[in-house]
PDB file of N, CA and C in Angstrom:
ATOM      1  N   UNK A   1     -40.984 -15.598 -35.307  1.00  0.00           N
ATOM      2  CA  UNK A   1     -41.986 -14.627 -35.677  1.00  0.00           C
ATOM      3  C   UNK A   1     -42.523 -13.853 -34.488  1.00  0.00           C
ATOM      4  N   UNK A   2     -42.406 -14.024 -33.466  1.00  0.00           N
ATOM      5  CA  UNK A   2     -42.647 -13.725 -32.113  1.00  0.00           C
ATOM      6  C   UNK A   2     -41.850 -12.892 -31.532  1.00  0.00           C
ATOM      7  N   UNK A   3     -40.405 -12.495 -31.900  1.00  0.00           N
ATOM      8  CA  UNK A   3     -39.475 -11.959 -31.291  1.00  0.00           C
ATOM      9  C   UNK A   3     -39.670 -10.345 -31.720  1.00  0.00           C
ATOM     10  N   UNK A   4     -39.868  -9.845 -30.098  1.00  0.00           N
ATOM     11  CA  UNK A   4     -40.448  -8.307 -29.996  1.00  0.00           C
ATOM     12  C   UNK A   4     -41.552  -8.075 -29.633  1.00  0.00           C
ATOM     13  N   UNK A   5     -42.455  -8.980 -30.311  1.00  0.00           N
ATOM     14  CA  UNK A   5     -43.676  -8.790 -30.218  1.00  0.00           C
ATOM     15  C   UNK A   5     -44.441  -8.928 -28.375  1.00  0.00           C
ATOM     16  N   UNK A   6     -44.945  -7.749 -28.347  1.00  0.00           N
ATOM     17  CA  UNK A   6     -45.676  -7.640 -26.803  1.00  0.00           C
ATOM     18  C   UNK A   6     -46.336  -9.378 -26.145  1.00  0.00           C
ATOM     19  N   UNK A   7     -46.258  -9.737 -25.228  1.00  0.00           N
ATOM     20  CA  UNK A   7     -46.985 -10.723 -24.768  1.00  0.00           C
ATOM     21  C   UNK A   7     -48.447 -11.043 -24.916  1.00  0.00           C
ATOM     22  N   UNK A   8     -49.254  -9.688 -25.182  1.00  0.00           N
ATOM     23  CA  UNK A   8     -50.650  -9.986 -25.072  1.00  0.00           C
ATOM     24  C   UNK A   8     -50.604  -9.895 -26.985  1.00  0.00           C
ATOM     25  N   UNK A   9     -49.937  -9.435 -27.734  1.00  0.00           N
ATOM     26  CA  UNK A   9     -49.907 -10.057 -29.167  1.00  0.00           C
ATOM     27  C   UNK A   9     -49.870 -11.133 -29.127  1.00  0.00           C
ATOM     28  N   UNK A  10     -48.762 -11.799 -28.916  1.00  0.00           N
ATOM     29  CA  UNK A  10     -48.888 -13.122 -28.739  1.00  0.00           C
ATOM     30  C   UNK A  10     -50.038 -14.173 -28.305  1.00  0.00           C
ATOM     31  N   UNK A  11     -50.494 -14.190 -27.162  1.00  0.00           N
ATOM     32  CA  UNK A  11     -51.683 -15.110 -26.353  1.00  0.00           C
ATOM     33  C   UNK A  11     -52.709 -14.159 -27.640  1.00  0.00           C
ATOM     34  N   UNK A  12     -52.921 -13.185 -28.248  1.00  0.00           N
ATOM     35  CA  UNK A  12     -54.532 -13.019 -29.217  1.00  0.00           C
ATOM     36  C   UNK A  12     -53.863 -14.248 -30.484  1.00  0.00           C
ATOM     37  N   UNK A  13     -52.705 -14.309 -31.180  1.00  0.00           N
ATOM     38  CA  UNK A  13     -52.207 -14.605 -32.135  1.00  0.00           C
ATOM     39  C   UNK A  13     -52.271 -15.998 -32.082  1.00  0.00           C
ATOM     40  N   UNK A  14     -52.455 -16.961 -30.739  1.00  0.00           N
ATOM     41  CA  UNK A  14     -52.515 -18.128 -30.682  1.00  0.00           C
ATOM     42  C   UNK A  14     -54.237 -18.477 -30.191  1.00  0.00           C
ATOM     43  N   UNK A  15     -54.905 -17.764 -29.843  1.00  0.00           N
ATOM     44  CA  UNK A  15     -56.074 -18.011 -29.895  1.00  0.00           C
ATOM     45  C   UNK A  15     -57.491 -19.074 -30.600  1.00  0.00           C
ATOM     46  N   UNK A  16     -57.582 -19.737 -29.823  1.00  0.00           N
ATOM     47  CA  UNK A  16     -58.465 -20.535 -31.014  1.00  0.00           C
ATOM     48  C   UNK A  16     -59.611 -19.583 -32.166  1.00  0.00           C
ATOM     49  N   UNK A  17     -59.771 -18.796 -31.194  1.00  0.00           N
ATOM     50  CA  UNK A  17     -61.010 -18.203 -31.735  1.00  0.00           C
ATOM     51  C   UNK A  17     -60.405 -17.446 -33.199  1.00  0.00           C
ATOM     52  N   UNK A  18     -59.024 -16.929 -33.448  1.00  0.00           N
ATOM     53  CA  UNK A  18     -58.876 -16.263 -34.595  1.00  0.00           C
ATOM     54  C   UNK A  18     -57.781 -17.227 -35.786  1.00  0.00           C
ATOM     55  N   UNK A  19     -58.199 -18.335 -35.274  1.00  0.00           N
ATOM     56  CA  UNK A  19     -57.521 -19.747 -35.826  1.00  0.00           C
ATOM     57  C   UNK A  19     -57.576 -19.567 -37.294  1.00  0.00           C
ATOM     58  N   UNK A  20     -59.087 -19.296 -37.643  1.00  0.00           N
ATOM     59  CA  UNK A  20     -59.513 -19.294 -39.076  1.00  0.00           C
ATOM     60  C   UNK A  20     -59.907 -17.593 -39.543  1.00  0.00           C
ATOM     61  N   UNK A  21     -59.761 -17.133 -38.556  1.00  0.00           N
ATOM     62  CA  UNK A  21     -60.178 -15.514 -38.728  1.00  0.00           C
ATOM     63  C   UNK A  21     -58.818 -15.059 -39.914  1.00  0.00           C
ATOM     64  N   UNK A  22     -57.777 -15.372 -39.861  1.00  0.00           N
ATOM     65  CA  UNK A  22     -57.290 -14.389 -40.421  1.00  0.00           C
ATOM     66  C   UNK A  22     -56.057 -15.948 -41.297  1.00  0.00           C
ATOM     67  N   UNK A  23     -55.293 -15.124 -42.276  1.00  0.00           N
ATOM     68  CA  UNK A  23     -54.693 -16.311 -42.943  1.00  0.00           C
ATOM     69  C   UNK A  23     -53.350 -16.556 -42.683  1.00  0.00           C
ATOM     70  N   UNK A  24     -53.072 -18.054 -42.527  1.00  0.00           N
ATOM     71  CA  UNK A  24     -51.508 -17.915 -41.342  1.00  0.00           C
ATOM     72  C   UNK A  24     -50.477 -17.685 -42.291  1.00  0.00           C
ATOM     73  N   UNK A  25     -50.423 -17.415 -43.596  1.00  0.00           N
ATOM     74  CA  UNK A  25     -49.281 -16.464 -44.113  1.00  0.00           C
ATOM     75  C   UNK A  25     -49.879 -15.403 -44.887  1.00  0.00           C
ATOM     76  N   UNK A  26     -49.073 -14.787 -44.760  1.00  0.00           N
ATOM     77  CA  UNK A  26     -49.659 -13.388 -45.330  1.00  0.00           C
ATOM     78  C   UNK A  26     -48.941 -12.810 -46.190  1.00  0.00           C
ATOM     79  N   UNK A  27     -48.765 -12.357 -47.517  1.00  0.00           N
ATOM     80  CA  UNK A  27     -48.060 -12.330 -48.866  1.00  0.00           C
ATOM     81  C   UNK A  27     -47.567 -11.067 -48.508  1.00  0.00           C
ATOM     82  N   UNK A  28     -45.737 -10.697 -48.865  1.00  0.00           N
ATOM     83  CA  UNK A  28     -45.471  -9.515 -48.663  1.00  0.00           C
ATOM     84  C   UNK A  28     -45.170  -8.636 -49.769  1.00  0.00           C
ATOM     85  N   UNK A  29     -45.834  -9.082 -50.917  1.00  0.00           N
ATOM     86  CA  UNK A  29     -46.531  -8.333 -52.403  1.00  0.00           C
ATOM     87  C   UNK A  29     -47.825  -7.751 -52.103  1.00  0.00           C
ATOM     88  N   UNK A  30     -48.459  -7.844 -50.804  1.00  0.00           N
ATOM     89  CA  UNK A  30     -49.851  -6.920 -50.537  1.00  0.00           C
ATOM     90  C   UNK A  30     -49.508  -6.176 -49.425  1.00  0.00           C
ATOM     91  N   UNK A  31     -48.746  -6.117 -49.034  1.00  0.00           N
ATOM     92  CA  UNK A  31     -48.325  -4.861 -47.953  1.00  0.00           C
ATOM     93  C   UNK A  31     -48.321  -3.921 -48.188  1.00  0.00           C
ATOM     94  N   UNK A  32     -49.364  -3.547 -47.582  1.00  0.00           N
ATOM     95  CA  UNK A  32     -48.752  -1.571 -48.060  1.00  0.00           C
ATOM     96  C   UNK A  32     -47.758  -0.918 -46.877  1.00  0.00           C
ATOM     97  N   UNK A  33     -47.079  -0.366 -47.733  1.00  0.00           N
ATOM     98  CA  UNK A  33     -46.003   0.152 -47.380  1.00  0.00           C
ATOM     99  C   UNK A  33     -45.800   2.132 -47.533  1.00  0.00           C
ATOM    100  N   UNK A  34     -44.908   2.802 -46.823  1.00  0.00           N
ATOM    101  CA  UNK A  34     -45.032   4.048 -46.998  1.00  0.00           C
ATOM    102  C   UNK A  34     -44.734   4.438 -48.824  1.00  0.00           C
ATOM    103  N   UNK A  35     -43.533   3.526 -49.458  1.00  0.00           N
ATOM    104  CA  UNK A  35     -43.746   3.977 -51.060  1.00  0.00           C
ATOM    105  C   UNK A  35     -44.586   3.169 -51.721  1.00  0.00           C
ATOM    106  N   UNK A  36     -46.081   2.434 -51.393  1.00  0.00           N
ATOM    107  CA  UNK A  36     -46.636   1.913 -51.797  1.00  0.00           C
ATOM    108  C   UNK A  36     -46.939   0.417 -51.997  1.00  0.00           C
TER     109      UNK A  36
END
């Protein structure tokens, strides 16, 4: 899941502080996308 992604993405993405901030999977039926 990491591959590409800039280094300082990474070190925010492992962060304790956004541990619970955000949800560790993320459904790709709510993506918005350019056709919606």
């Amino acid at each position: 899941l990491e591959l590409g992604k800039p280094m300082s993405v990474i070190e925010l993405q492992r962060d304790q502080a956004f541990k619970t901030a955000v949800p560790k999977v993320i459904r790709p039926d709510i993506l918005l996308t350019k056709n919606g």
